[in-house]
N, C-alpha and C. Protein backbone atom coordinates (compact mmCIF):
# COMPACT_ATOMS: atom_id res chain seq x y z
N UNK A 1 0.84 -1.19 0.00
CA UNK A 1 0.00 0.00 0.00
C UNK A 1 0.88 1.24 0.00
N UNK A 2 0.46 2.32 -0.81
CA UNK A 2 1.46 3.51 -0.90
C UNK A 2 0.56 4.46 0.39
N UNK A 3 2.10 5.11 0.96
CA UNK A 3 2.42 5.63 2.43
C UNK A 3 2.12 6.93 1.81
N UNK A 4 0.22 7.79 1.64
CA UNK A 4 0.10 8.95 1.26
C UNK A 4 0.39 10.06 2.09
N UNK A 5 1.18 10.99 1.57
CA UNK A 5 1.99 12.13 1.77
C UNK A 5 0.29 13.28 2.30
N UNK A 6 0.70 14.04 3.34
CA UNK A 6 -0.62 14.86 3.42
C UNK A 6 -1.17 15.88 2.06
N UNK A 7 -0.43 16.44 1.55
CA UNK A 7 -0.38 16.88 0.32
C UNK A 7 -0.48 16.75 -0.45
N UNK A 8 -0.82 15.04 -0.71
CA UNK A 8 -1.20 14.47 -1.96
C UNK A 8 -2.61 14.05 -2.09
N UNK A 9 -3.44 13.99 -0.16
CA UNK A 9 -4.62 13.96 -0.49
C UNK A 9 -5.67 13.83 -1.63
N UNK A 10 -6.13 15.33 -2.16
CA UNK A 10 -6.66 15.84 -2.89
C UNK A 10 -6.45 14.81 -4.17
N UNK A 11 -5.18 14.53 -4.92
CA UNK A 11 -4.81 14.27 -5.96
C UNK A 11 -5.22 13.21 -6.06
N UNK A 12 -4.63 11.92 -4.84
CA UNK A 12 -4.47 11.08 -5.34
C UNK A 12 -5.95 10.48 -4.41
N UNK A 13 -6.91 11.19 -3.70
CA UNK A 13 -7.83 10.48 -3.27
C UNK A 13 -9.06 11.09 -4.20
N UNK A 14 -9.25 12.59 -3.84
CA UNK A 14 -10.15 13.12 -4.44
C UNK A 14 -10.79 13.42 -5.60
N UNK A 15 -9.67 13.14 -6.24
CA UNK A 15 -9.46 13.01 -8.25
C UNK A 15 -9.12 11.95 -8.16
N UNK A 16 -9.31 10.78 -7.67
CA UNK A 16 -8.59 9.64 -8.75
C UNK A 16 -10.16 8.84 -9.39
N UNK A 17 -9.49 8.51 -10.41
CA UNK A 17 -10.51 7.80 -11.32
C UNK A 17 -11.11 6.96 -10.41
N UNK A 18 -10.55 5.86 -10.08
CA UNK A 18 -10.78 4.56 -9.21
C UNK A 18 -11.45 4.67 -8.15
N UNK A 19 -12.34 3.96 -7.42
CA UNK A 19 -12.51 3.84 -6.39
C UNK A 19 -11.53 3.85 -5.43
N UNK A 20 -11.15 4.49 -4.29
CA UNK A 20 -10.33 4.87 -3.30
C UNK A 20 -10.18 4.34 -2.04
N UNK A 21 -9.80 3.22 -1.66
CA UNK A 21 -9.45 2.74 -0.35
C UNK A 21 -8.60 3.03 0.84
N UNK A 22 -9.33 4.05 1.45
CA UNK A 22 -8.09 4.61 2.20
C UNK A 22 -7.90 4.54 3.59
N UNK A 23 -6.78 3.78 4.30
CA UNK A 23 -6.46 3.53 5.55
C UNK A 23 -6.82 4.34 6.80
N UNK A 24 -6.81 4.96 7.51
CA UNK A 24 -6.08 6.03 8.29
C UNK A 24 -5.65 4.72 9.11
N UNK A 25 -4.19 5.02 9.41
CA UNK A 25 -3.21 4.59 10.64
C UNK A 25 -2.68 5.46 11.46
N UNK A 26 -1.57 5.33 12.31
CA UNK A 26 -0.64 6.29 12.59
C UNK A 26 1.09 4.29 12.86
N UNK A 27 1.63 5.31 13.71
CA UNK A 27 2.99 4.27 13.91
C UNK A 27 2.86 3.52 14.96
N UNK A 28 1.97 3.66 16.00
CA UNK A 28 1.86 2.99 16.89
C UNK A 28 1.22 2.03 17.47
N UNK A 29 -0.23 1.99 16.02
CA UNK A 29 -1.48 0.93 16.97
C UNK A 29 -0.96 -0.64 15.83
N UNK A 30 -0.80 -1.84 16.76
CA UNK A 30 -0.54 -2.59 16.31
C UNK A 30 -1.76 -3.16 15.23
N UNK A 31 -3.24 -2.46 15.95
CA UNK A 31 -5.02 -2.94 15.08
C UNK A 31 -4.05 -2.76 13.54
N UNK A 32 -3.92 -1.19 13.45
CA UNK A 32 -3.57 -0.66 12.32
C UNK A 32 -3.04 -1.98 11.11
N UNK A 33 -1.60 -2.12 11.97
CA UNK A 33 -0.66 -2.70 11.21
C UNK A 33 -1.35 -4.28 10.51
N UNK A 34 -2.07 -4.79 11.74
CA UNK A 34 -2.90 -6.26 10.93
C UNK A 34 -3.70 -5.35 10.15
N UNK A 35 -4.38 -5.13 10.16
CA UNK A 35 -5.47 -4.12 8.77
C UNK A 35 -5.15 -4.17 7.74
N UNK A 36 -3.77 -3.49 7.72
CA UNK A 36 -2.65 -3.56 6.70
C UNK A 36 -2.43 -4.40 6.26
N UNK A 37 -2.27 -5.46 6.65
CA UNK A 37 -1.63 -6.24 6.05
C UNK A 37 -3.00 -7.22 5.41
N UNK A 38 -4.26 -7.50 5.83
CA UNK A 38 -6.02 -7.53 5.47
C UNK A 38 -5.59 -6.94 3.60
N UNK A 39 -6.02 -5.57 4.05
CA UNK A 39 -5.70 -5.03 2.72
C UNK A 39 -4.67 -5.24 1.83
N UNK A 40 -3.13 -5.54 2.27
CA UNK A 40 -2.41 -5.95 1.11
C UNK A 40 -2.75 -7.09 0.46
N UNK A 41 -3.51 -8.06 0.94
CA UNK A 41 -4.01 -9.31 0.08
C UNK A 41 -4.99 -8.70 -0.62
N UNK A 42 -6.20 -7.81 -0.09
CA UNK A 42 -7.23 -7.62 -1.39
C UNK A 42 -6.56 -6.76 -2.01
N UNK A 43 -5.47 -5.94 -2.15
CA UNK A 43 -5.08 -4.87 -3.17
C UNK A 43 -4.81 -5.74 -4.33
N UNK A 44 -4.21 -6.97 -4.35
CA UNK A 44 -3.48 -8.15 -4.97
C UNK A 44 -4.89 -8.39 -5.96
N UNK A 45 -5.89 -8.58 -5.33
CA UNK A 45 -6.81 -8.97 -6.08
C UNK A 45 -7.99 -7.71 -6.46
N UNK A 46 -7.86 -7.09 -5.93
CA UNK A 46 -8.62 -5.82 -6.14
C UNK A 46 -7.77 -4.76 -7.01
N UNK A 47 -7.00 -4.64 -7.36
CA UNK A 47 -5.96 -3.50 -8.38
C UNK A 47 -6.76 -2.62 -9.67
N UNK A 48 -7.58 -3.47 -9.95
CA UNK A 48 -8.24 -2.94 -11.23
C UNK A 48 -9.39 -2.12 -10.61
N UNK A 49 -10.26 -2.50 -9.95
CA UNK A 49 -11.29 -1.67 -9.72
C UNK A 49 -10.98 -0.55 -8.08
N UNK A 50 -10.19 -0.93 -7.34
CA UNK A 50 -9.88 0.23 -6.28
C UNK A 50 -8.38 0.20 -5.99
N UNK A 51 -8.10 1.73 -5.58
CA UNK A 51 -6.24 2.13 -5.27
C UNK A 51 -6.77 1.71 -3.70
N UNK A 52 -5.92 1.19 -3.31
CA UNK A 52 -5.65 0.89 -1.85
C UNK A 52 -4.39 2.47 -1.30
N UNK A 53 -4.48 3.09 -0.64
CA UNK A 53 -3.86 4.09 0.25
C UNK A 53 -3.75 3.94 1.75
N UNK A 54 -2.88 4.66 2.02
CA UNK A 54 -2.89 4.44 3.97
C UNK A 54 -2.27 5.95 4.17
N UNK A 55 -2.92 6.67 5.20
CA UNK A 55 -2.25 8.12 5.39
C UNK A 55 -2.15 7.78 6.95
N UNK A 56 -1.22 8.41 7.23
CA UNK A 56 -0.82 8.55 8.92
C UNK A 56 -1.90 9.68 9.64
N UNK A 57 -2.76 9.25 10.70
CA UNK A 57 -3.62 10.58 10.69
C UNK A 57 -2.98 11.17 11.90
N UNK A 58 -1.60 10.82 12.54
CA UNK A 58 -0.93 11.38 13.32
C UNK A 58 -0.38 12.99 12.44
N UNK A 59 -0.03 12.18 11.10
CA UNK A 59 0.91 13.34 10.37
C UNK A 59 -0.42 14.19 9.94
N UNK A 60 -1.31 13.85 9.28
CA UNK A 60 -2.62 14.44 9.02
C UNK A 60 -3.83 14.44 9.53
N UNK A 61 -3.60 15.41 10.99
CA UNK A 61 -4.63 15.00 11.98
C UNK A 61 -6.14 16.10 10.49
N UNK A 62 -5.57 16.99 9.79
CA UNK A 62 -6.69 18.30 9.18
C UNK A 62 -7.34 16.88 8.56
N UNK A 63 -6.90 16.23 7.95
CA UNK A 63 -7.90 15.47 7.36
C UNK A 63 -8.37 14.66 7.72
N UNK A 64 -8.06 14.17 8.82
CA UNK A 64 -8.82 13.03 9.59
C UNK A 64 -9.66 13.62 10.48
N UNK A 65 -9.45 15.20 10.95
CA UNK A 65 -10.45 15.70 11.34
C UNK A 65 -11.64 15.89 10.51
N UNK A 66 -11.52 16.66 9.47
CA UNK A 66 -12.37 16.48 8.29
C UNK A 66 -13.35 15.82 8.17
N UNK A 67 -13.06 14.36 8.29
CA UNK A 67 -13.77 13.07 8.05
C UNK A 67 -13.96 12.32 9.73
N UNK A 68 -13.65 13.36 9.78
CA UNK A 68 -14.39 12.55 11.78
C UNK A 68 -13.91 11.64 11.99
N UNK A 69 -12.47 11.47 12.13
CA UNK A 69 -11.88 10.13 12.04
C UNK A 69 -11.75 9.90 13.91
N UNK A 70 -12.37 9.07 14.31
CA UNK A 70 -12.30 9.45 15.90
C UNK A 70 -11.54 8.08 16.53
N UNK A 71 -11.16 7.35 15.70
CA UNK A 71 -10.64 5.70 15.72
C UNK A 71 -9.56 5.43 14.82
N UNK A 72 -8.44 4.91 15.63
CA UNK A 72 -7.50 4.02 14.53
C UNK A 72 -7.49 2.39 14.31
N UNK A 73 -7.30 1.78 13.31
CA UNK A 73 -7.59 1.68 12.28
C UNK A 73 -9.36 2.01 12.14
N UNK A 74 -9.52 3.15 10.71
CA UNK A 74 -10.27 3.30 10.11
C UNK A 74 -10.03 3.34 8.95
N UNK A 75 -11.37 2.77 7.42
CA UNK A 75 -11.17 2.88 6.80
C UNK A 75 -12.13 3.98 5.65
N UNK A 76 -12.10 4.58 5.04
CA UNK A 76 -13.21 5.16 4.08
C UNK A 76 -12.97 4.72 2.89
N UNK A 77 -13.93 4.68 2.34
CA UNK A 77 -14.26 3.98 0.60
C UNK A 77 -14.45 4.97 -0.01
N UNK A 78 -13.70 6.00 -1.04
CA UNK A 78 -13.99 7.16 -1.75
C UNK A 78 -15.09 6.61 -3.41
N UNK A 79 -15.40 7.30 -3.59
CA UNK A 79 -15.60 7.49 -4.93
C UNK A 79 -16.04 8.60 -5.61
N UNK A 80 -15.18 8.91 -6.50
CA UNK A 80 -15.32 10.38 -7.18
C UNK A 80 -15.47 11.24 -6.33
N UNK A 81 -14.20 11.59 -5.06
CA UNK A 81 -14.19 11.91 -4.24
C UNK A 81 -15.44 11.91 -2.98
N UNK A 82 -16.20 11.34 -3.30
CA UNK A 82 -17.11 11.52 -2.05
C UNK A 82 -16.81 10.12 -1.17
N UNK A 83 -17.26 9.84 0.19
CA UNK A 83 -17.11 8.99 1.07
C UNK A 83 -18.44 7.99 0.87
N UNK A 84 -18.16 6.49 0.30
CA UNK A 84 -19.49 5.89 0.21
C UNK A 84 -19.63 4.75 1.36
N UNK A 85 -18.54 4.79 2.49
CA UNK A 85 -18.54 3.52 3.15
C UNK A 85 -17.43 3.97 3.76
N UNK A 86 -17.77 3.38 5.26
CA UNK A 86 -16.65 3.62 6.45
C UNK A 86 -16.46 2.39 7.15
N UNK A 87 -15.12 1.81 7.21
CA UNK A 87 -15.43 0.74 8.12
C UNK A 87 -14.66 1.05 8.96
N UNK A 88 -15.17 1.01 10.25
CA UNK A 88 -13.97 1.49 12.08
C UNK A 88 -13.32 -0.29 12.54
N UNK A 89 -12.36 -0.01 13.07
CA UNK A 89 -12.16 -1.33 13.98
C UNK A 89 -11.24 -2.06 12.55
N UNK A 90 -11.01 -3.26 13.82
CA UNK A 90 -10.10 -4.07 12.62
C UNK A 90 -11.33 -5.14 12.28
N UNK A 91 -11.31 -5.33 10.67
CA UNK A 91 -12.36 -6.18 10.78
C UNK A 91 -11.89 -7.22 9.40
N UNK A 92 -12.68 -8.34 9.90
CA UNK A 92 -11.89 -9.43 8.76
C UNK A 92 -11.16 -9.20 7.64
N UNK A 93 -10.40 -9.93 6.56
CA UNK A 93 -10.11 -9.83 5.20
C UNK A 93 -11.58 -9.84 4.61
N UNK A 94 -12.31 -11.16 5.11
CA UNK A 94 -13.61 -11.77 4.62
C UNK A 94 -14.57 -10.22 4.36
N UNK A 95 -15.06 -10.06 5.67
CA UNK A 95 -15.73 -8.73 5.62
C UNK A 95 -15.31 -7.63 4.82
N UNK A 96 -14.05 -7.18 4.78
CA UNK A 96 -13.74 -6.40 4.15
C UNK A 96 -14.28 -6.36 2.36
N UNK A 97 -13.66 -7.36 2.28
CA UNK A 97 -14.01 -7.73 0.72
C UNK A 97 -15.61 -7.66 0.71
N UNK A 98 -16.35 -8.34 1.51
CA UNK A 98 -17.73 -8.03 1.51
C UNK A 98 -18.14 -6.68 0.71
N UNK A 99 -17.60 -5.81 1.43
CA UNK A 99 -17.84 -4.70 1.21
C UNK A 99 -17.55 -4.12 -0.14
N UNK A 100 -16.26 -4.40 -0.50
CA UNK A 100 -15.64 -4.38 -1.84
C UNK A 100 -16.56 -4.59 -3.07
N UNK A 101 -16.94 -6.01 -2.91
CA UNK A 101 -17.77 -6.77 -3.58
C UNK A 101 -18.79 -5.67 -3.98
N UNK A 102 -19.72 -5.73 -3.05
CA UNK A 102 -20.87 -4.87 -2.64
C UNK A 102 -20.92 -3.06 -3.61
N UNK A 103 -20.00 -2.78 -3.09
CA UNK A 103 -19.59 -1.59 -3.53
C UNK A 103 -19.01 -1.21 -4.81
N UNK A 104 -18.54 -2.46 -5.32
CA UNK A 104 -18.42 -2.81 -6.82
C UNK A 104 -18.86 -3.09 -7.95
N UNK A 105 -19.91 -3.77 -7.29
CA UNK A 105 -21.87 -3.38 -8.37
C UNK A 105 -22.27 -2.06 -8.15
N UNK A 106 -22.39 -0.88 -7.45
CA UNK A 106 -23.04 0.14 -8.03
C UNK A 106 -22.09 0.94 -8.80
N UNK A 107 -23.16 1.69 -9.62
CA UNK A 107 -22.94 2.42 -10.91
C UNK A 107 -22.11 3.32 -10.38
């Protein structure tokens, strides 16, 4: 998963073509780091239809304020910049993909 820079936000979440999978972590919660590693298996299989991202919301508390990020590991599901799905907590590979799935049939 690419380690997004606060400054690249906008670019690479808010404009990107793709559906947008984006982490918030920071360096310290171990939840985080299994999450991480959840998502590096569906990025493997998910590449074509969503970018997988992870931003530190230590380094970018403005945007995790933004998005009411009140929990680490959290995740938001962008599309065409808007937020269509939040998942808090660490939660399965299985589930995750659920969601994927799910979120991959609408238009």
């Amino acid at each position: 998963m690419k380690q997004l820079k606060c400054s690249e936000f906008e670019q690479q979440v808010v404009c990107n073509e793709k559906k947008v999978v984006l982490l918030f972590t920071n360096d310290w919660s171990g939840s985080a780091i299994i999450l991480e590693g959840a998502l590096s298996a569906l990025q493997k299989k998910w590449s074509q239809s969503y970018r997988f991202i992870k931003i530190s919301n230590d380094d970018c508390m403005e945007i995790g304020g933004k998005y009411n990020i009140q929990n680490i590991p959290t995740i938001l599901i962008f599309d065409k910049g808007k937020v269509i799905d939040k998942i808090g907590g660490v939660q399965s590979k299985h589930t995750i993909e659920n969601v994927l799935e799910k979120l991959n049939k609408m238009p």
